[in-house]
Protein backbone atom coordinates (compact mmCIF):
# COMPACT_ATOMS: atom_id res chain seq x y z
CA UNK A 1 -50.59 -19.22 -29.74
CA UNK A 2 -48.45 -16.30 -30.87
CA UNK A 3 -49.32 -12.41 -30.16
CA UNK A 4 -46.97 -10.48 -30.90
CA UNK A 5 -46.35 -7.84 -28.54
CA UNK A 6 -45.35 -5.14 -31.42
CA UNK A 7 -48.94 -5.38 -32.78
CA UNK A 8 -51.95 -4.22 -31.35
CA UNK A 9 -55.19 -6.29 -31.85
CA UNK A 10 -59.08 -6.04 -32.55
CA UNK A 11 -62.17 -8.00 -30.71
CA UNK A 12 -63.12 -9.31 -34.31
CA UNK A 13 -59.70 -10.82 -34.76
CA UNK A 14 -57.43 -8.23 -37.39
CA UNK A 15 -53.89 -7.62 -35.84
CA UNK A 16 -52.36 -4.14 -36.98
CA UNK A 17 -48.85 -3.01 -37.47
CA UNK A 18 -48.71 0.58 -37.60
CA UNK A 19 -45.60 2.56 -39.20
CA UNK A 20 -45.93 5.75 -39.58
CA UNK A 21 -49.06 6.90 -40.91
CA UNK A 22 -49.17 3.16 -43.09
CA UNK A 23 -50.45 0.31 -41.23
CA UNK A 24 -50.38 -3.31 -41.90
CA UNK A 25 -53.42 -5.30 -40.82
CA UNK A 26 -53.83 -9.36 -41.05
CA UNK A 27 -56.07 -12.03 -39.07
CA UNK A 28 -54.31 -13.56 -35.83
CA UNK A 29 -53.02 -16.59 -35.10
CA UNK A 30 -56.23 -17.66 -33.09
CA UNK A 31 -58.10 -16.64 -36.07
CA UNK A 32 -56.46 -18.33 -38.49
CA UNK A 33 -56.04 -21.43 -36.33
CA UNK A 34 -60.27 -21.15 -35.65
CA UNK A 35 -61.16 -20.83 -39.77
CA UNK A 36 -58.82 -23.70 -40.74
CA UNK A 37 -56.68 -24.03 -44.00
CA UNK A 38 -57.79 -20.90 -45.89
CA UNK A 39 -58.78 -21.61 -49.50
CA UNK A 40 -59.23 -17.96 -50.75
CA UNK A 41 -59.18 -14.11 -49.45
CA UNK A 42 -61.26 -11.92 -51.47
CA UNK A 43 -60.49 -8.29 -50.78
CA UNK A 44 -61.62 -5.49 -53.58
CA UNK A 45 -61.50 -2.33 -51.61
CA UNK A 46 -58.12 -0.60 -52.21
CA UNK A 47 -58.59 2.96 -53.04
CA UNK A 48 -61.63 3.25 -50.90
CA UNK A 49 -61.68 5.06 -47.55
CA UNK A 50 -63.55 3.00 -44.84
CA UNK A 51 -64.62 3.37 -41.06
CA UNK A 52 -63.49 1.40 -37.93
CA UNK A 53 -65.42 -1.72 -37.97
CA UNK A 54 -66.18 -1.52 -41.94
CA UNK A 55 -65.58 -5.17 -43.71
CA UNK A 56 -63.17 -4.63 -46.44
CA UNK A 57 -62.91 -8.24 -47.70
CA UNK A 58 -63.44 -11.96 -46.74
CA UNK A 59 -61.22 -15.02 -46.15
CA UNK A 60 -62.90 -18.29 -47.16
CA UNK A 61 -61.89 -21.28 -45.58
CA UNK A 62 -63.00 -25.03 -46.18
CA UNK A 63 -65.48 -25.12 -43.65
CA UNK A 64 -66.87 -21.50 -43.93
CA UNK A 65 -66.69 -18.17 -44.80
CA UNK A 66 -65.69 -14.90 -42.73
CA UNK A 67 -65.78 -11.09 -43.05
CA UNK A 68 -62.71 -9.04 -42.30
CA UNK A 69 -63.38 -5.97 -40.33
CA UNK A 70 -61.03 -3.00 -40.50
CA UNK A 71 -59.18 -1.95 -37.22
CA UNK A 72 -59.50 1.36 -37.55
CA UNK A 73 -60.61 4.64 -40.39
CA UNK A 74 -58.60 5.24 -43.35
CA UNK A 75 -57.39 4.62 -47.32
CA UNK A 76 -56.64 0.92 -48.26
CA UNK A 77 -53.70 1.08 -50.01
CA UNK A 78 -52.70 -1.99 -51.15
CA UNK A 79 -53.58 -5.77 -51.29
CA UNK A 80 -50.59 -8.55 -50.71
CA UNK A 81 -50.63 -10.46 -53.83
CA UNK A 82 -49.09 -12.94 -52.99
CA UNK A 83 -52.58 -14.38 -51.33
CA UNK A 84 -53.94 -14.89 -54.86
CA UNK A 85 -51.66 -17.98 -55.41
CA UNK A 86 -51.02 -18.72 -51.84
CA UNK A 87 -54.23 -17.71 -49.43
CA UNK A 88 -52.43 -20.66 -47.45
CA UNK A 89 -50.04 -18.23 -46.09
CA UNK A 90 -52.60 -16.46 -44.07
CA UNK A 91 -52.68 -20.13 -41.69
CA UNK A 92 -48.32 -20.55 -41.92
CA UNK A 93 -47.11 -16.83 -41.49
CA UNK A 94 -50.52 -14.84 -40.13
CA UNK A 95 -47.80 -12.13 -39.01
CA UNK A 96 -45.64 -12.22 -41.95
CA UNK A 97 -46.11 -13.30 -45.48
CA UNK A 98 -49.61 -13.53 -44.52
CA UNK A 99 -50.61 -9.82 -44.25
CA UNK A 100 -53.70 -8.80 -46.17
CA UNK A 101 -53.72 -5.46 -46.84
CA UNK A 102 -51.88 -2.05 -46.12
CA UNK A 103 -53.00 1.30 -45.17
CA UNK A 104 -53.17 5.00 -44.61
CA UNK A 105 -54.82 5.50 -41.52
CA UNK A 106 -56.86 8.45 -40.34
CA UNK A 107 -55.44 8.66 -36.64
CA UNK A 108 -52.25 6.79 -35.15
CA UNK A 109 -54.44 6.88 -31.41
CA UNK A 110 -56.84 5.19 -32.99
CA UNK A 111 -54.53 2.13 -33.30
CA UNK A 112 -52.97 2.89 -29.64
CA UNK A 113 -56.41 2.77 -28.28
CA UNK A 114 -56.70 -0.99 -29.78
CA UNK A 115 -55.97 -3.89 -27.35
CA UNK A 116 -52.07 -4.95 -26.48
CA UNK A 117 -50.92 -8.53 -27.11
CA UNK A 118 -51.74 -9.01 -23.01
CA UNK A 119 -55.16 -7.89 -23.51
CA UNK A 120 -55.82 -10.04 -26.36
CA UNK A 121 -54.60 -13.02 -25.40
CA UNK A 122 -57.12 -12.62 -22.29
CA UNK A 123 -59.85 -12.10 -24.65
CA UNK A 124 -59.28 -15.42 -26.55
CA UNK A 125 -58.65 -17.48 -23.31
């Protein structure tokens, strides 16, 4: 499994990519690898400012469906569209192409406080 060390990671899963004040957030390769090949990610809540631990969409895979929790507070930004036509890029390029959404985040030490790629990949065995 891949974790990269750049990103910092949640118990539920979300990876986040912060730059500046915008962060990037997806599901991990563990989590993506655990769902199966994703059919669909439904995720309506850009504009809207959320908590830590809020869900603020849902991927859908064959076998089930799964709430995405956000990594930390702040203003979803933006959606990557590109999951509409391909939600299959979420299993092929979880930390690329397969981002889900982007950003503004209420505190940067909220996202330092998250776990490191070490810390994660102890969590997930």
């Amino acid at each position: 499994m891949n974790f990269p060390a750049e990103l910092r990671y949640t118990k539920d899963h979300e990876w986040i990519k912060l730059e500046g004040n915008v962060a990037t957030i997806g599901i991990t390769d563990f989590a993506q690898h655990e769902l199966g090949d994703i059919v669909y990610v439904d995720i309506n809540t850009v504009g809207k400012s959320l908590a830590s631990e809020e869900v603020f969409g849902t991927v859908e895979a064959v076998k089930t469906v799964s709430d995405l929790f956000l990594p930390v507070a702040g203003t979803i930004n933006e959606v990557n569209s590109l999951l509409e036509k391909q939600p299959e890029l979420v299993n092929s390029d979880p930390y690329g192409d397969g981002w889900m959404i982007k950003m503004t985040v209420n505190s940067a030490a909220d996202v330092e406080a998250l776990m490191n790629s070490e810390a994660y990949a102890a969590l997930v065995g």
